[in-house]
Protein backbone atom coordinates (compact mmCIF):
# COMPACT_ATOMS: atom_id res chain seq x y z
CA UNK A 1 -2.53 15.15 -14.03
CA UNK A 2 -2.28 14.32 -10.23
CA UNK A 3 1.42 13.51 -9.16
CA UNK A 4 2.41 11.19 -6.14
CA UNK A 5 5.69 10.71 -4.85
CA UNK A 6 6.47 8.84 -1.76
CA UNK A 7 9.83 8.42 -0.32
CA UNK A 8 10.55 4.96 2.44
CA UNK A 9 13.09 3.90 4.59
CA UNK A 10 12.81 0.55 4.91
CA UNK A 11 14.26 -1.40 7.75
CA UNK A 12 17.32 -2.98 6.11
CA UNK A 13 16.45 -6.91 6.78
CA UNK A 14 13.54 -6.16 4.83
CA UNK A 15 15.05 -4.31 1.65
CA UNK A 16 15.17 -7.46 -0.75
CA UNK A 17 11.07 -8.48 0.39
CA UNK A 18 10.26 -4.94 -0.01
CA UNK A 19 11.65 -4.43 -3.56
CA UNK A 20 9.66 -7.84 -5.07
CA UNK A 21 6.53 -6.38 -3.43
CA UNK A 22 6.89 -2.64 -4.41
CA UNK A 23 7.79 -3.77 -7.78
CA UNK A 24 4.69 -6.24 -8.22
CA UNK A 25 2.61 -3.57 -7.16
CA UNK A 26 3.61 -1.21 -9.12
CA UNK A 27 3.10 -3.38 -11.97
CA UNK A 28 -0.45 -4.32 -10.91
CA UNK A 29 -1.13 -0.67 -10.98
CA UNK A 30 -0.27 0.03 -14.30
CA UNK A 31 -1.98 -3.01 -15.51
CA UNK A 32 -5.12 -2.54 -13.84
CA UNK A 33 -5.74 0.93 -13.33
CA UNK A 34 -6.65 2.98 -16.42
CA UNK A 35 -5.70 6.14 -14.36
CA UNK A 36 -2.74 5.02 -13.45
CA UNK A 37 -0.21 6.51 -16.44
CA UNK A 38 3.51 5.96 -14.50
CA UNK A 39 4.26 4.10 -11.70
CA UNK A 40 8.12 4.24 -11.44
CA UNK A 41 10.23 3.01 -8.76
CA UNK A 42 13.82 3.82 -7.72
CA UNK A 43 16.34 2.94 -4.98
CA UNK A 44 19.09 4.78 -3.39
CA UNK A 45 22.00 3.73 -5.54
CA UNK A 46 24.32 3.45 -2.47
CA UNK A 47 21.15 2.42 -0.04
CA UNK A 48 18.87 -0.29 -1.12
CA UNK A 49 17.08 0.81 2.04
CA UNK A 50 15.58 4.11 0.29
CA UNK A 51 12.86 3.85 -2.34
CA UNK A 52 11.39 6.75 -4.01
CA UNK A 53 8.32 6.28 -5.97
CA UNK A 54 7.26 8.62 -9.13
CA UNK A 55 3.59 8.10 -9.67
CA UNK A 56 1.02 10.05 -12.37
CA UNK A 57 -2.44 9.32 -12.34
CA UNK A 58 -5.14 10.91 -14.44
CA UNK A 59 -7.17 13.36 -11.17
CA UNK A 60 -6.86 12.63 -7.75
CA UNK A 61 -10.28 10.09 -8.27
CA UNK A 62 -7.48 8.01 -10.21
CA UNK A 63 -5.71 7.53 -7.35
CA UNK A 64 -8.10 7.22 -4.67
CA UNK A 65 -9.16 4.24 -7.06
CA UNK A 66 -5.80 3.04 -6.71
CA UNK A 67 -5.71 3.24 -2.52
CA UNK A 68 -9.18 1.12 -2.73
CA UNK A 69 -7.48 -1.40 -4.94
CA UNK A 70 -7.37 -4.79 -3.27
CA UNK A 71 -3.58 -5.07 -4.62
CA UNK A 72 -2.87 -1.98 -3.23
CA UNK A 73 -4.60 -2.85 0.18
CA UNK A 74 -2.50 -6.19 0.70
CA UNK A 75 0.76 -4.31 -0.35
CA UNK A 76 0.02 -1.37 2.26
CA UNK A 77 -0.75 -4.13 4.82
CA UNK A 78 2.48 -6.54 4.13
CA UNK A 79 4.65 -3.44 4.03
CA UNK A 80 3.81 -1.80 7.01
CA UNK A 81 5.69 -3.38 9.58
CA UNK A 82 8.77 -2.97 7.06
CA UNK A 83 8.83 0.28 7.15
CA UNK A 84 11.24 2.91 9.16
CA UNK A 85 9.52 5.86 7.79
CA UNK A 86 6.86 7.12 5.09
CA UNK A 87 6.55 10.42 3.26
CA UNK A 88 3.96 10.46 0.77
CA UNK A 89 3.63 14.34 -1.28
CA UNK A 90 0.24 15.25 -4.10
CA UNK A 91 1.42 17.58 -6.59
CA UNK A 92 -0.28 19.05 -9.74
CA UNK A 93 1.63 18.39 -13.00
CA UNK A 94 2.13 21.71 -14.42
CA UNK A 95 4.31 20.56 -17.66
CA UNK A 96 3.68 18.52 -20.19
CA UNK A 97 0.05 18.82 -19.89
């Protein structure tokens, strides 16, 4: 299984827009991606300016699937200017398998 997580700092008169958006998206992604498996998204519990996501797709074709998804394009475009920093990480799941 291919593993993304991606930490943001979000600009704080943005926070409230970015959570509806993150969280539409990452519904979208679970219900129209097949190789999308987990899409889970958390915020700092004392900073609603932090947002961590936990993502499992089937391979890393899953998720370049996902990045060509036209949800996924408009999200990554609204965002953007939101956005104090990005830090995205590709793991391999090693357990369960």
């Amino acid at each position: 299984m291919h593993v993304i997580t991606v930490k943001f700092e979000i600009k704080p008169e943005h926070a409230e827009a970015f959570r509806a958006a993150m969280e539409e998206n990452a519904r979208l992604s679970l219900e129209n991606e097949p190789g999308c498996h987990q899409f889970d998204v958390a915020f700092g519990v004392d900073d609603p300016t932090i947002c961590f996501l936990y993502e499992l797709y089937t391979d890393k074709a899953a998720f370049d699937v996902h990045l060509a998804m036209p949800h996924f394009k408009a999200f990554d475009t609204k965002v953007a200017p939101w956005l104090a920093s990005k830090m995205v990480g590709a793991y391999k799941r090693s357990w369960p398998n």
